[in-house]
C-alpha atoms as a PDB file:
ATOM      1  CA  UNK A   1      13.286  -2.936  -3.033  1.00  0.00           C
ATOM      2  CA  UNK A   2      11.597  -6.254  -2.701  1.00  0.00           C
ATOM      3  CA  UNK A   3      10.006  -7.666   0.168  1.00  0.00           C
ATOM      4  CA  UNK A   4       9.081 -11.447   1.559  1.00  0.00           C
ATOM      5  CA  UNK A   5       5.691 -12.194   0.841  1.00  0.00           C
ATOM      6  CA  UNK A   6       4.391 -12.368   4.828  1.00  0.00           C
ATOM      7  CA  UNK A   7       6.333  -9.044   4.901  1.00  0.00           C
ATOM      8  CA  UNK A   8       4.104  -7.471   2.371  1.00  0.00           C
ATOM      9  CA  UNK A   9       0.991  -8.742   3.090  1.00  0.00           C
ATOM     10  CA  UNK A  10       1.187  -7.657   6.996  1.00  0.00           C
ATOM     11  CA  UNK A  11       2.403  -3.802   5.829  1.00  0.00           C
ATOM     12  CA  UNK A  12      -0.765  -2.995   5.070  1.00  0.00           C
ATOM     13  CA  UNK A  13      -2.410  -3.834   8.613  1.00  0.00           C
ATOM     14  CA  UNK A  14       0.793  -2.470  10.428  1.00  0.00           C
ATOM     15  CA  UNK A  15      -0.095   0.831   8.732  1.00  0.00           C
ATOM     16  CA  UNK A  16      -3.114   0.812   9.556  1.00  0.00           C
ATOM     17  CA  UNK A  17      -2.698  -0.144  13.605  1.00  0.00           C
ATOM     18  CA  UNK A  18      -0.067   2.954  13.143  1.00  0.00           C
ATOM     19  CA  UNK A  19      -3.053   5.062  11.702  1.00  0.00           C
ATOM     20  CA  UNK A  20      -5.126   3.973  14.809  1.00  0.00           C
ATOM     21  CA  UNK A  21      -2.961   4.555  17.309  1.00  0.00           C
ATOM     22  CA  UNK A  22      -2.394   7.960  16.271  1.00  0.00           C
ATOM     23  CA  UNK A  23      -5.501   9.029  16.023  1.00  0.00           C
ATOM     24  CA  UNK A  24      -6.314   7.589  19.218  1.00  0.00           C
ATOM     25  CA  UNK A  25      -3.428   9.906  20.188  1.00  0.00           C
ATOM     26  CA  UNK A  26      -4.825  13.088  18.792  1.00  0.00           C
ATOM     27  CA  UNK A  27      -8.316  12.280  20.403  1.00  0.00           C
ATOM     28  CA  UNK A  28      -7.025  11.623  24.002  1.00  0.00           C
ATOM     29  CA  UNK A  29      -4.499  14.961  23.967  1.00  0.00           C
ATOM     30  CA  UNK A  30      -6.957  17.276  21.920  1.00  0.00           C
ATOM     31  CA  UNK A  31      -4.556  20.288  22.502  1.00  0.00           C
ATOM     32  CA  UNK A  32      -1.636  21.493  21.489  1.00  0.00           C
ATOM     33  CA  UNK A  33       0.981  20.648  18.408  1.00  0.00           C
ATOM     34  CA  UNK A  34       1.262  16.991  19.303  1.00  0.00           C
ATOM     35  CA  UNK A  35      -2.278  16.122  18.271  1.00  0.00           C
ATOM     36  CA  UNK A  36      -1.914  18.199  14.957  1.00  0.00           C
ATOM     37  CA  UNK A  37       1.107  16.166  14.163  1.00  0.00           C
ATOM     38  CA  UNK A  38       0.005  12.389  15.219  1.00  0.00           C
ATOM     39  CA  UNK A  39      -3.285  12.998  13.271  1.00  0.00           C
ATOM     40  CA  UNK A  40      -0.980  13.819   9.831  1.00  0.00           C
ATOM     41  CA  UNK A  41       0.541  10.766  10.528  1.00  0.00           C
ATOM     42  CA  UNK A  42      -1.827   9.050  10.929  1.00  0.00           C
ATOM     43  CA  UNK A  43      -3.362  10.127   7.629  1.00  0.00           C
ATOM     44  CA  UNK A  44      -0.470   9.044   5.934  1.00  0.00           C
ATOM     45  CA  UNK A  45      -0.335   5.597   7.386  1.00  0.00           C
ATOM     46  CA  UNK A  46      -3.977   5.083   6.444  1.00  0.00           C
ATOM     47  CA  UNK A  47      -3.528   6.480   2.956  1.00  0.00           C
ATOM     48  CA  UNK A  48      -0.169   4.129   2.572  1.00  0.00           C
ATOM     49  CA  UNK A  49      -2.295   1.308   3.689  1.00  0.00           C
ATOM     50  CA  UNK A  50      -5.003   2.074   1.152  1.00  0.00           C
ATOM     51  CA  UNK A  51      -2.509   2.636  -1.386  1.00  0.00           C
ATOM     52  CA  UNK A  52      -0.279  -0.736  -0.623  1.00  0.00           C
ATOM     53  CA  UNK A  53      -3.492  -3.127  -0.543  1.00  0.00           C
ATOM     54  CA  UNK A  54      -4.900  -0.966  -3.458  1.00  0.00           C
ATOM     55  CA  UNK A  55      -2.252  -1.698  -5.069  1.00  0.00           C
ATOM     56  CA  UNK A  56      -2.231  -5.807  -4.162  1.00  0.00           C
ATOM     57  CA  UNK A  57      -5.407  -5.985  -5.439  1.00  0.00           C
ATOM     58  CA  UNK A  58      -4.298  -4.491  -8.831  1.00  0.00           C
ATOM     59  CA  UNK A  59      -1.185  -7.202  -9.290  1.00  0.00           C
ATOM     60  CA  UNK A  60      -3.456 -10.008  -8.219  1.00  0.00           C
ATOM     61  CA  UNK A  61      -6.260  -9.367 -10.753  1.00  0.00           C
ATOM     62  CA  UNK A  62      -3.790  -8.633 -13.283  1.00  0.00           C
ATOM     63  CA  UNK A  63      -1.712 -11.922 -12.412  1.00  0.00           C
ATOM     64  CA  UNK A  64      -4.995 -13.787 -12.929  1.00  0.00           C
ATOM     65  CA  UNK A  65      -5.772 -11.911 -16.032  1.00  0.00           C
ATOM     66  CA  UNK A  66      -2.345 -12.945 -17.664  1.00  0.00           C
ATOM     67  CA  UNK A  67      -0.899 -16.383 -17.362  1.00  0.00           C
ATOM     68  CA  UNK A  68       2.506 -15.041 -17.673  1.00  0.00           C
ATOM     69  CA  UNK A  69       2.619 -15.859 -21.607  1.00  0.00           C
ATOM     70  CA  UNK A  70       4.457 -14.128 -24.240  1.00  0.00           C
ATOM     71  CA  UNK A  71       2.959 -12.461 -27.538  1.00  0.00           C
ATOM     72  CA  UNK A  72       5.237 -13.310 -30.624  1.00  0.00           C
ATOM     73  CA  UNK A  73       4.869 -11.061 -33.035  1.00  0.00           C
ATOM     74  CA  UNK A  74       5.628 -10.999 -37.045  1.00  0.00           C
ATOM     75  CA  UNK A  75       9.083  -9.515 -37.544  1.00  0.00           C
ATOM     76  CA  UNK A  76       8.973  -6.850 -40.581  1.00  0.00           C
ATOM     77  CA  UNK A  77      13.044  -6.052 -40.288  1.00  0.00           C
ATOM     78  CA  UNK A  78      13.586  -9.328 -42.269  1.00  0.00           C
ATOM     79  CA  UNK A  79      14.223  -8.709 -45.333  1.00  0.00           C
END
């Protein structure tokens, strides 16, 4: 699945407002099984946000690393 560009660079900070507000969930209602379960998702928003810009960072410096060009190389099949 691709995504628009805005679209992908916002995901990153939506997970990460997600992440935020439910920890801030799990700190304000310390008790009970909805704080165990807004704190796990909130650990998996954070570590899809780390993961997503983690992973932006890797296909920029690569990007810059390669223009894009093709290596030709010797064909031995001819005979």
């Amino acid at each position: 699945m691709r995504l628009s560009r805005p679209v992908y660079e916002t995901l990153p900070l939506i997970y990460v407002a997600i992440a935020g507000v439910a920890w801030l969930i799990a700190y304000l209602d310390p008790v009970g099984a909805r704080s165990i379960i807004a704190f796990a998702i909130g650990i998996v928003a954070a570590v899809a946000a780390l993961t997503i810009f983690l992973h932006r960072q890797d296909c920029r410096a690569q990007s810059r690393q390669y223009n894009n060009e093709t290596i030709e190389f010797p064909s031995t099949l001819q005979g």
